[in-house]
C-alpha atoms as a PDB file:
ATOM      1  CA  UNK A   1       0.000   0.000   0.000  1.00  0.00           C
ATOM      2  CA  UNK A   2       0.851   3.587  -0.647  1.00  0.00           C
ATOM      3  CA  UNK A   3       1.983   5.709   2.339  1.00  0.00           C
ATOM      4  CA  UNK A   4       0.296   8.673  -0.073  1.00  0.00           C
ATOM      5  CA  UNK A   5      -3.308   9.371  -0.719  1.00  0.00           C
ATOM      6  CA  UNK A   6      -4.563   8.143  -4.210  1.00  0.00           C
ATOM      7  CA  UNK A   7      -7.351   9.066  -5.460  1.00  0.00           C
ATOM      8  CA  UNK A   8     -10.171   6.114  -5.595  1.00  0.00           C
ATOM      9  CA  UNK A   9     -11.550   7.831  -9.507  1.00  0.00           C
ATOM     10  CA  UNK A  10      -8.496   7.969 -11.098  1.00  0.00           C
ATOM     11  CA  UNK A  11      -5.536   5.934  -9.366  1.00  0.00           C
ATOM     12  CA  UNK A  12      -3.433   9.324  -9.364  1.00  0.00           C
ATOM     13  CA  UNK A  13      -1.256  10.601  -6.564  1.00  0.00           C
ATOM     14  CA  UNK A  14      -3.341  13.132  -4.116  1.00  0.00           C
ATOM     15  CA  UNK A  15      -2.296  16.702  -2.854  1.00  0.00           C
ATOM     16  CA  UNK A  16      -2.950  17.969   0.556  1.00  0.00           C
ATOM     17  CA  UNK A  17      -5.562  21.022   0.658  1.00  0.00           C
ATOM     18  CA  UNK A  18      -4.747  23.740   3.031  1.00  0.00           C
ATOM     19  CA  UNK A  19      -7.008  25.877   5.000  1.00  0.00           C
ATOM     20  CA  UNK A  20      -6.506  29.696   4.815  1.00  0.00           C
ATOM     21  CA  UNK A  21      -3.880  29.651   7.773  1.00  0.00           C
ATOM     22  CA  UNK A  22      -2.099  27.392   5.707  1.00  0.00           C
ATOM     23  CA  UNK A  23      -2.847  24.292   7.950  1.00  0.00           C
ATOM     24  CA  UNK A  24      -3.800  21.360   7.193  1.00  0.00           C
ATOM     25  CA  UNK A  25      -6.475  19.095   9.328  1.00  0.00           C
ATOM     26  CA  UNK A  26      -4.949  15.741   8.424  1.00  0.00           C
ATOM     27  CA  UNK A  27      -7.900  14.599   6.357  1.00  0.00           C
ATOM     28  CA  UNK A  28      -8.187  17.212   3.310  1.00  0.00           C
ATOM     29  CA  UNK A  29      -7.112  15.586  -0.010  1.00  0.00           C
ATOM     30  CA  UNK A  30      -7.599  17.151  -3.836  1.00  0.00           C
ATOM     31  CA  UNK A  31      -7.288  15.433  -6.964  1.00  0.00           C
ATOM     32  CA  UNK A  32      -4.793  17.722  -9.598  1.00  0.00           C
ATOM     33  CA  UNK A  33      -6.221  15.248 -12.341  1.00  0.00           C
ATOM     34  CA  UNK A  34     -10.360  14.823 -11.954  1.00  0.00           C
ATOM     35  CA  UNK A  35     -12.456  17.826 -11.778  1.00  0.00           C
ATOM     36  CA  UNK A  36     -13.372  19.087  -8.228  1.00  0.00           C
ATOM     37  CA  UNK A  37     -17.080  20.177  -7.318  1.00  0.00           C
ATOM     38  CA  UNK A  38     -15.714  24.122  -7.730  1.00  0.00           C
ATOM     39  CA  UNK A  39     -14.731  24.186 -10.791  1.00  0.00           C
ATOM     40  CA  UNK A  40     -18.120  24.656 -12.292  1.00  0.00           C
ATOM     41  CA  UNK A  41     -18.072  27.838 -10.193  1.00  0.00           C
ATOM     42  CA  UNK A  42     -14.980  29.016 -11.470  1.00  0.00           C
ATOM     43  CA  UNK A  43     -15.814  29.002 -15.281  1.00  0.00           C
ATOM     44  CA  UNK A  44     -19.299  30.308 -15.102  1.00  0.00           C
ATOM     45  CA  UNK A  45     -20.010  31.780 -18.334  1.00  0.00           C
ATOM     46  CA  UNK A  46     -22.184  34.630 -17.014  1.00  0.00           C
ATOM     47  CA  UNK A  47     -20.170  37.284 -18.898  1.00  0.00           C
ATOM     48  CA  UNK A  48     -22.110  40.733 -20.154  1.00  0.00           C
ATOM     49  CA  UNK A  49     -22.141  41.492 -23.975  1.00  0.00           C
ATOM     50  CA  UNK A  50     -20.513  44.770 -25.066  1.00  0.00           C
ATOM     51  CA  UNK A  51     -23.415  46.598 -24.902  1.00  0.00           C
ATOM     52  CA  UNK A  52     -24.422  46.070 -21.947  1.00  0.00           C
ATOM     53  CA  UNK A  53     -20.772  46.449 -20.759  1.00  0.00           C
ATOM     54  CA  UNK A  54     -20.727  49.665 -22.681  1.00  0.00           C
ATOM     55  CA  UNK A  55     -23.863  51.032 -20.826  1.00  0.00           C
ATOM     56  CA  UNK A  56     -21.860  50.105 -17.297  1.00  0.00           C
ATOM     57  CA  UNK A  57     -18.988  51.454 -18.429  1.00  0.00           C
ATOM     58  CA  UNK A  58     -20.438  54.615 -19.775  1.00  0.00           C
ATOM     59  CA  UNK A  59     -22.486  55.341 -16.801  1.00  0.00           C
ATOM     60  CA  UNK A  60     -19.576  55.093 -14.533  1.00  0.00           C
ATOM     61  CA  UNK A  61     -17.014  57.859 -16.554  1.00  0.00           C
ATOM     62  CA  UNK A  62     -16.013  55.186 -18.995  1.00  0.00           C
ATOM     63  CA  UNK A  63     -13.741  54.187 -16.389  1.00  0.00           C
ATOM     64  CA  UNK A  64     -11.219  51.848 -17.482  1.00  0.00           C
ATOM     65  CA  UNK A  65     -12.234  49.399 -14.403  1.00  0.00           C
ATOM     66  CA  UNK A  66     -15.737  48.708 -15.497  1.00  0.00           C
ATOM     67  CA  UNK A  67     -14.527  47.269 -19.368  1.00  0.00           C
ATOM     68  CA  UNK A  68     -14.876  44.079 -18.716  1.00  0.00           C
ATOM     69  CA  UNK A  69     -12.648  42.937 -21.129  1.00  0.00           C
ATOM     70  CA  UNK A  70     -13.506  44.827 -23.538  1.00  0.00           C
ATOM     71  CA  UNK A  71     -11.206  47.429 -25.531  1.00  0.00           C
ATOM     72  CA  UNK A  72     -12.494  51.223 -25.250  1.00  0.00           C
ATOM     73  CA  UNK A  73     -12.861  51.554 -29.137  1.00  0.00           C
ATOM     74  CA  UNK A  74     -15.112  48.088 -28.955  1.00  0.00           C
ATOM     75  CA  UNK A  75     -17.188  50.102 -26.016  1.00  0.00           C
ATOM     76  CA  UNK A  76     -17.433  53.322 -28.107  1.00  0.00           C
ATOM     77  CA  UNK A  77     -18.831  51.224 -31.151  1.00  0.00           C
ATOM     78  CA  UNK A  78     -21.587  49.199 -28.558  1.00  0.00           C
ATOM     79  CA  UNK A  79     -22.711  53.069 -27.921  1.00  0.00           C
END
């Protein structure tokens, strides 16, 4: 037997997950190789078109913060 975790989906090696102190409780374990419950959350495709970026960015000074991604002459156009 392995003194390291392995994961029981895909056989690979397990890394120990840390809390925000940087501790770890002895029992926390994260697969690098299957994909965790989070990373749905972390891709969410909820992103605003340019013109409804270009309305938020407009009313806010066309502020370079409130783009979203998207270049000021792209923003300008959306107007």
């Amino acid at each position: 037997m392995s003194r390291y975790a392995m994961c029981p989906d895909c056989g690979h090696r397990m890394r120990r997950v840390l809390d925000l102190w940087g501790n770890w409780d002895g029992e926390s374990y994260e697969c690098d190789y299957c994909p965790s419950e989070y990373d749905d959350e972390e891709e969410d495709d909820e992103s605003l078109d340019v013109y409804d970026a270009a309305l938020i960015w407009a009313s806010n000074g066309k502020d370079e913060d409130y783009s979203f991604g998207y270049s000021e002459d792209e923003l300008e156009d959306a107007l």
